[in-house]
Protein backbone atom coordinates (compact mmCIF):
# COMPACT_ATOMS: atom_id res chain seq x y z
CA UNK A 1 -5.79 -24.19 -29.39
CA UNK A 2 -8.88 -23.34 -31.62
CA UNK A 3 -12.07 -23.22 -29.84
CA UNK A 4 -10.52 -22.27 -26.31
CA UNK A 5 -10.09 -18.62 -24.36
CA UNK A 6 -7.83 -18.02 -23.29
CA UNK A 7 -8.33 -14.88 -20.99
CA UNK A 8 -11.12 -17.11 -18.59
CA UNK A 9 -14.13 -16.06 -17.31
CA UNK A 10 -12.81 -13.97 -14.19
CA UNK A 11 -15.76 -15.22 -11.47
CA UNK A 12 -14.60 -18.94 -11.80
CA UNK A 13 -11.42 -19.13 -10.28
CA UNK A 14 -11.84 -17.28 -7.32
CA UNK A 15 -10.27 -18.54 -4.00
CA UNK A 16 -12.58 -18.69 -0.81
CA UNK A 17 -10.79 -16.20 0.37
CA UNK A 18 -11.73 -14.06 -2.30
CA UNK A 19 -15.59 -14.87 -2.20
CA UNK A 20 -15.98 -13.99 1.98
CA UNK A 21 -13.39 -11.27 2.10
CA UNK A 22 -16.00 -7.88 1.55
CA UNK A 23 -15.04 -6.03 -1.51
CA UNK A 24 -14.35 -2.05 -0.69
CA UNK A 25 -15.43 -1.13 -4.44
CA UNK A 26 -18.93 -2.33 -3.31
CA UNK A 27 -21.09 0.55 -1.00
CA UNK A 28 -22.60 -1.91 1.54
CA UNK A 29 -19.30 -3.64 2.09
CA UNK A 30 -17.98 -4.02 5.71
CA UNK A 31 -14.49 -2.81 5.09
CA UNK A 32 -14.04 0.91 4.77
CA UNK A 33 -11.69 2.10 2.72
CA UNK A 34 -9.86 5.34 3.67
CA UNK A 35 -12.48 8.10 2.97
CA UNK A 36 -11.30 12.10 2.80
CA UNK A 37 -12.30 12.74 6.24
CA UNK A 38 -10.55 9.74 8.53
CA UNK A 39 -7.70 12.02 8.33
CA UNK A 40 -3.63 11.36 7.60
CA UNK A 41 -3.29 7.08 7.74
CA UNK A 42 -0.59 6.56 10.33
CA UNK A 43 2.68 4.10 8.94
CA UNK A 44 1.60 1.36 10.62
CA UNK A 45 -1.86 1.12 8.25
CA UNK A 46 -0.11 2.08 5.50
CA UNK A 47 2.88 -0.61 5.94
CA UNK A 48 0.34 -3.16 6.75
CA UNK A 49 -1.72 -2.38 3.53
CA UNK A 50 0.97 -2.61 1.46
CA UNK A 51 2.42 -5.80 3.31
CA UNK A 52 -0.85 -7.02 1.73
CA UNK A 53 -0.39 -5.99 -1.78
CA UNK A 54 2.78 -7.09 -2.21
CA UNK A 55 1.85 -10.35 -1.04
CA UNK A 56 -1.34 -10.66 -2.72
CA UNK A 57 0.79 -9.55 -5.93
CA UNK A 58 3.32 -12.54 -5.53
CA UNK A 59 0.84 -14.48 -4.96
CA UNK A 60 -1.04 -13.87 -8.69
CA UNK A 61 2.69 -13.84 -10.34
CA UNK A 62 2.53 -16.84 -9.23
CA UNK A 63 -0.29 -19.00 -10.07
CA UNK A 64 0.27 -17.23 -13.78
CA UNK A 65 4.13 -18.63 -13.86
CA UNK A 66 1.91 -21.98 -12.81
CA UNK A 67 -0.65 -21.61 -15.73
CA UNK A 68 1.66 -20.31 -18.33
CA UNK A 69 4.82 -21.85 -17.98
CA UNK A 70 6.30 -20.92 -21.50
CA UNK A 71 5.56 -17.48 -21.25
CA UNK A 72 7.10 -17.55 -17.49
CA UNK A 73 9.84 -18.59 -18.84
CA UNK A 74 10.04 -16.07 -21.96
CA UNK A 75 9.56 -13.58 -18.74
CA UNK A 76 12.48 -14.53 -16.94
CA UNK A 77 15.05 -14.94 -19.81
CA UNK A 78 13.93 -11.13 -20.58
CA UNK A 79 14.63 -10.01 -17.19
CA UNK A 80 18.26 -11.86 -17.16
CA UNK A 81 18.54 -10.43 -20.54
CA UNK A 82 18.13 -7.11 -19.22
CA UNK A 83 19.97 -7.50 -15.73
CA UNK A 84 22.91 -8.39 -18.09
CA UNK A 85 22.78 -4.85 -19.90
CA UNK A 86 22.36 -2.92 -16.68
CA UNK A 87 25.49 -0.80 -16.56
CA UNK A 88 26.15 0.35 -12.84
């Protein structure tokens, strides 16, 4: 695999999704993120936030199990590996 990286170039393989949705990292983006002085977030917000995470974090697990299919698989016989050694 000479000649190729491996890691990507980040910017060029993002979903539509990803290039509409504002970013909260940036100042003059529409979503606000949770500042000090909106007060405490009620459950709802907070279930609904992470609702999104996990999702979003399924989602990336994955296109990499799609991309790298050996090392998916390396992954997976780990965790059985490990789930085997769990003592209850």
């Amino acid at each position: 695999m000479a000649g190729r990286d491996r890691r990507g170039s980040g910017s060029a393989a993002r979903t539509p999704r990803e290039t509409t949705e504002a970013d909260p990292r940036k100042p003059g983006s529409s979503i606000d993120p949770a500042g000090p002085d909106d007060g405490p977030e009620s459950a709802d917000d907070r279930r609904r936030r992470r609702a999104q995470f996990l999702r979003e974090l399924n989602e990336a697990k994955e296109l990499r199990d799609r991309v790298q299919p050996r090392r998916a698989r390396a992954a997976r016989m780990r965790q059985q590996m490990r789930m085997r050694t769990f003592r209850w």
